[in-house]
C-alpha atoms as a PDB file:
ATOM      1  CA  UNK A   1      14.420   1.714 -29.229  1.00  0.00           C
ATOM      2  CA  UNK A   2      12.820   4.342 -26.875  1.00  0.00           C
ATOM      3  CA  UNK A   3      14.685   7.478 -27.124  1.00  0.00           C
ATOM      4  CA  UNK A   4      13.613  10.071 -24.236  1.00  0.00           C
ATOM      5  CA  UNK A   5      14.752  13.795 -24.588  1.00  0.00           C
ATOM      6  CA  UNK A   6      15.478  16.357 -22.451  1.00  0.00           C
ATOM      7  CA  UNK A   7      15.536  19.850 -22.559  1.00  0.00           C
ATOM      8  CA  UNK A   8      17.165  22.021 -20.086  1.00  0.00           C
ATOM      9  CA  UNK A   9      16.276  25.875 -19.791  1.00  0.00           C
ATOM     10  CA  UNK A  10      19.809  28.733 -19.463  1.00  0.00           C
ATOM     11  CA  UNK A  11      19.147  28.403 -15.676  1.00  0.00           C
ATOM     12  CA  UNK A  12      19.922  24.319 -15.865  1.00  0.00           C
ATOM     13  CA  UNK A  13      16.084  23.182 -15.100  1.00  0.00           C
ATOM     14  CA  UNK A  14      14.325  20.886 -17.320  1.00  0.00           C
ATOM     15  CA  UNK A  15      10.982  22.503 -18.953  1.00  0.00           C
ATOM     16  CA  UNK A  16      10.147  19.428 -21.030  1.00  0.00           C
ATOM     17  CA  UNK A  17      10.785  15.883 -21.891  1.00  0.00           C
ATOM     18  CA  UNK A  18       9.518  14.044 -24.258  1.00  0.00           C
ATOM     19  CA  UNK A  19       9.534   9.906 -24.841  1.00  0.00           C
ATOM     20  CA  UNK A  20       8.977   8.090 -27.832  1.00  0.00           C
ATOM     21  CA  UNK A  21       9.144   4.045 -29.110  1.00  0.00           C
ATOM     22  CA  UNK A  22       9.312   0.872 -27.670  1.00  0.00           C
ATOM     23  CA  UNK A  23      12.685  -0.882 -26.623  1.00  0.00           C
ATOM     24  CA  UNK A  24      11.479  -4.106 -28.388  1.00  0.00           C
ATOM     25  CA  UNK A  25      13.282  -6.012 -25.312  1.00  0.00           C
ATOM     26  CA  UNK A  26      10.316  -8.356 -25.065  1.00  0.00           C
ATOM     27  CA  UNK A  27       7.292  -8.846 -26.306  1.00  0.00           C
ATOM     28  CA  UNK A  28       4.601  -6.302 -25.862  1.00  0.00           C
ATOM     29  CA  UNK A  29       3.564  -6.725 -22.237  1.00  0.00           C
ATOM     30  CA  UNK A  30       6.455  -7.850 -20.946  1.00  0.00           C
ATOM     31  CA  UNK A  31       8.854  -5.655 -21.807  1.00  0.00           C
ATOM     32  CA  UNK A  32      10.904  -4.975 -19.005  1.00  0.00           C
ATOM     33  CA  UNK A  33      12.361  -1.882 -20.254  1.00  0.00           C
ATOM     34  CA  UNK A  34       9.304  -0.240 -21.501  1.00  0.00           C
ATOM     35  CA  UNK A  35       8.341  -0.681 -18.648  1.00  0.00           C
ATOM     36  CA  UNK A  36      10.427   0.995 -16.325  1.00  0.00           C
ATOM     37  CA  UNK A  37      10.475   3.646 -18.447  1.00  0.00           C
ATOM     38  CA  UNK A  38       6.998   4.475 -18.749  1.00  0.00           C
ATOM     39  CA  UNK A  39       6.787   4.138 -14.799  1.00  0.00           C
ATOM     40  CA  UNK A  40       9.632   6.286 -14.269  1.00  0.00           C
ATOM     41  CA  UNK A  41       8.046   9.357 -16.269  1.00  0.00           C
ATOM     42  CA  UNK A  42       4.339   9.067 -15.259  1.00  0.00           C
ATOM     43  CA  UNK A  43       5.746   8.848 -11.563  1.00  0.00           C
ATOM     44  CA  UNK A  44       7.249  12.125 -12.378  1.00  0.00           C
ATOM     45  CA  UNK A  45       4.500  13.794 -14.096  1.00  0.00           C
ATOM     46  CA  UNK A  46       2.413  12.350 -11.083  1.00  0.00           C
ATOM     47  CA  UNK A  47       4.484  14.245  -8.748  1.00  0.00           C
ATOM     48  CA  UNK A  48       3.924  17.182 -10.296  1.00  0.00           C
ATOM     49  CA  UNK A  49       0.764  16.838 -10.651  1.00  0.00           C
ATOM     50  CA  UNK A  50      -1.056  14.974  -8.199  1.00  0.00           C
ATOM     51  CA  UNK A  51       1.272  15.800  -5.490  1.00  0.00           C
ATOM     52  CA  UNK A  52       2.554  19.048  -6.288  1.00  0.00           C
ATOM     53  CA  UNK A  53      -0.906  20.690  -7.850  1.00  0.00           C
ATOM     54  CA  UNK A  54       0.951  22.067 -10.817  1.00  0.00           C
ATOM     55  CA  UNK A  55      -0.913  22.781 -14.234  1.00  0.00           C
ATOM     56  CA  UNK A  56       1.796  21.117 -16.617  1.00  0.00           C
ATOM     57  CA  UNK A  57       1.328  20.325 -20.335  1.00  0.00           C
ATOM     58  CA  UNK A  58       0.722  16.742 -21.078  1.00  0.00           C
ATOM     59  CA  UNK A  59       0.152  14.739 -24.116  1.00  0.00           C
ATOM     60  CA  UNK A  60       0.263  11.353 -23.767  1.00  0.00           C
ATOM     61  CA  UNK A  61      -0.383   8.507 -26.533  1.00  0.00           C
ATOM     62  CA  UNK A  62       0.737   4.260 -26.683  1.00  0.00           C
ATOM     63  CA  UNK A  63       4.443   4.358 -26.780  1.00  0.00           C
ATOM     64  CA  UNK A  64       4.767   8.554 -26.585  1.00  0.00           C
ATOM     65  CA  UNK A  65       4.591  10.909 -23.698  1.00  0.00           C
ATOM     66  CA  UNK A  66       5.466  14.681 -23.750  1.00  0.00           C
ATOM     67  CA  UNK A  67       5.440  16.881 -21.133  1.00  0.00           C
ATOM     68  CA  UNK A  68       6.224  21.020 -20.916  1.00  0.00           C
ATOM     69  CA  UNK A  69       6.758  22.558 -17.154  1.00  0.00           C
ATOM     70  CA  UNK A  70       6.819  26.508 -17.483  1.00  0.00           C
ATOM     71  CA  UNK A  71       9.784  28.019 -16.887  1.00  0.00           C
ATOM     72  CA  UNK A  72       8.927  29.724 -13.463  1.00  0.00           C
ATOM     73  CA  UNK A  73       7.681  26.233 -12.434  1.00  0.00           C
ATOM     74  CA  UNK A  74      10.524  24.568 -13.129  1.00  0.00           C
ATOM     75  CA  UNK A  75      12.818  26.823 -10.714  1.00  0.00           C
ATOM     76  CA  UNK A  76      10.588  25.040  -7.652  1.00  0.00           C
ATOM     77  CA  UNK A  77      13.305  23.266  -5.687  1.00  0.00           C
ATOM     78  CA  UNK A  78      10.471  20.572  -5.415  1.00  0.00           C
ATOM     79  CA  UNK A  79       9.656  20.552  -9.131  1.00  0.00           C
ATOM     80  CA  UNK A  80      13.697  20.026  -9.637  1.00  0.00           C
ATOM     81  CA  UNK A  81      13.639  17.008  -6.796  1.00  0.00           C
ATOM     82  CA  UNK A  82      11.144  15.078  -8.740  1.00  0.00           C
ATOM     83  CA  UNK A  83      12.601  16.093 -12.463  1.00  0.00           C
ATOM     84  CA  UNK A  84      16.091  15.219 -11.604  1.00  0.00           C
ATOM     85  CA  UNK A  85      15.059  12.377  -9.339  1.00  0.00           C
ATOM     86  CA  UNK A  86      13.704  11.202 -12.987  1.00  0.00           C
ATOM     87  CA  UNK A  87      16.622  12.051 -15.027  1.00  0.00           C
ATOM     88  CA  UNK A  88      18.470   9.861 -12.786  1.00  0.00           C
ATOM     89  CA  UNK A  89      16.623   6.734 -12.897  1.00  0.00           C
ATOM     90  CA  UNK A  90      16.373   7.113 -16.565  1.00  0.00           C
ATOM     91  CA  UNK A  91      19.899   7.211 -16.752  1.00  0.00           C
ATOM     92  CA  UNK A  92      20.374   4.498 -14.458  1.00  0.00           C
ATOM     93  CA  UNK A  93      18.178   2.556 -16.649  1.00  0.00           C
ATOM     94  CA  UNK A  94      19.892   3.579 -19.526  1.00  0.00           C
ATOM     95  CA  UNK A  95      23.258   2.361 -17.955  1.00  0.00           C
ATOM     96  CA  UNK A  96      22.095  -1.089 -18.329  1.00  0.00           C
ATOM     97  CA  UNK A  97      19.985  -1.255 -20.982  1.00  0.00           C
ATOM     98  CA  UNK A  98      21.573   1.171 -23.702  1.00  0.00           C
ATOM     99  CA  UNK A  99      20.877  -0.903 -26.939  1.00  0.00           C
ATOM    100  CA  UNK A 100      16.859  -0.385 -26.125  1.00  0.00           C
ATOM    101  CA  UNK A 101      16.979   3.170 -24.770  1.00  0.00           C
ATOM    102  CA  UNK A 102      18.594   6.063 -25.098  1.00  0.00           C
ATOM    103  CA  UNK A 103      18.422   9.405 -23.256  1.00  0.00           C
ATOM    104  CA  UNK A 104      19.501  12.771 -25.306  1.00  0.00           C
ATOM    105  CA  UNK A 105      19.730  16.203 -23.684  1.00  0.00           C
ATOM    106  CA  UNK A 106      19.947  19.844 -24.671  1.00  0.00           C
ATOM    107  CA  UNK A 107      19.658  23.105 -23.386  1.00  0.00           C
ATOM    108  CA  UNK A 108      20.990  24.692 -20.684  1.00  0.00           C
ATOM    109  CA  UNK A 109      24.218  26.646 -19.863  1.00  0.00           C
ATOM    110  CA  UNK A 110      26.621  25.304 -22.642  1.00  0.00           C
ATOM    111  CA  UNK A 111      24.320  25.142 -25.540  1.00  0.00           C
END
């Protein structure tokens, strides 16, 4: 199972995720839902990077990426597009393929 976290800062924004496993849907290479997850989170860090020109933290390894986004970074209405744009299709992903992934987040105003 892939099990992607995300953590929220008092203000709401994310400031880091971080994704780890495979979903084991298929075999290696053709797993769907690896996949779209991996594609899904490099597209954001992408944005952020490539697009955006922000210096982020980013560790990526086979089956594992983390990434940290500073606080004041994270505020960026654009930064927030592309995170949440993320979030979504993670969740949306989730939504039909919950016994290989799972998405877990903390943080933010109620924690």
């Amino acid at each position: 199972m892939i099990t992607i976290n995300i953590n929220r800062n008092q203000e709401g924004n994310v400031v880091s995720f971080f994704g780890d496993g495979h979903a084991e849907y298929a075999e290696y290479g053709q797993d769907i839902v690896c996949a779209a997850v991996s594609a899904i989170m490099q597209t954001a860090v992408f944005g952020l990077t490539n697009y955006l020109d922000f210096d982020i933290n980013i560790d990526v390894k086979d089956g594992w990426l983390k990434c940290k986004i500073d606080s004041n970074i994270a505020k960026d209405l654009q930064v927030k597009s592309i995170l949440e744009t993320m979030v979504i299709g993670l969740k949306e992903t989730e939504k039909s393929y919950s016994q290989y992934l799972k998405i877990v987040e903390g943080g933010g105003k109620n924690d």
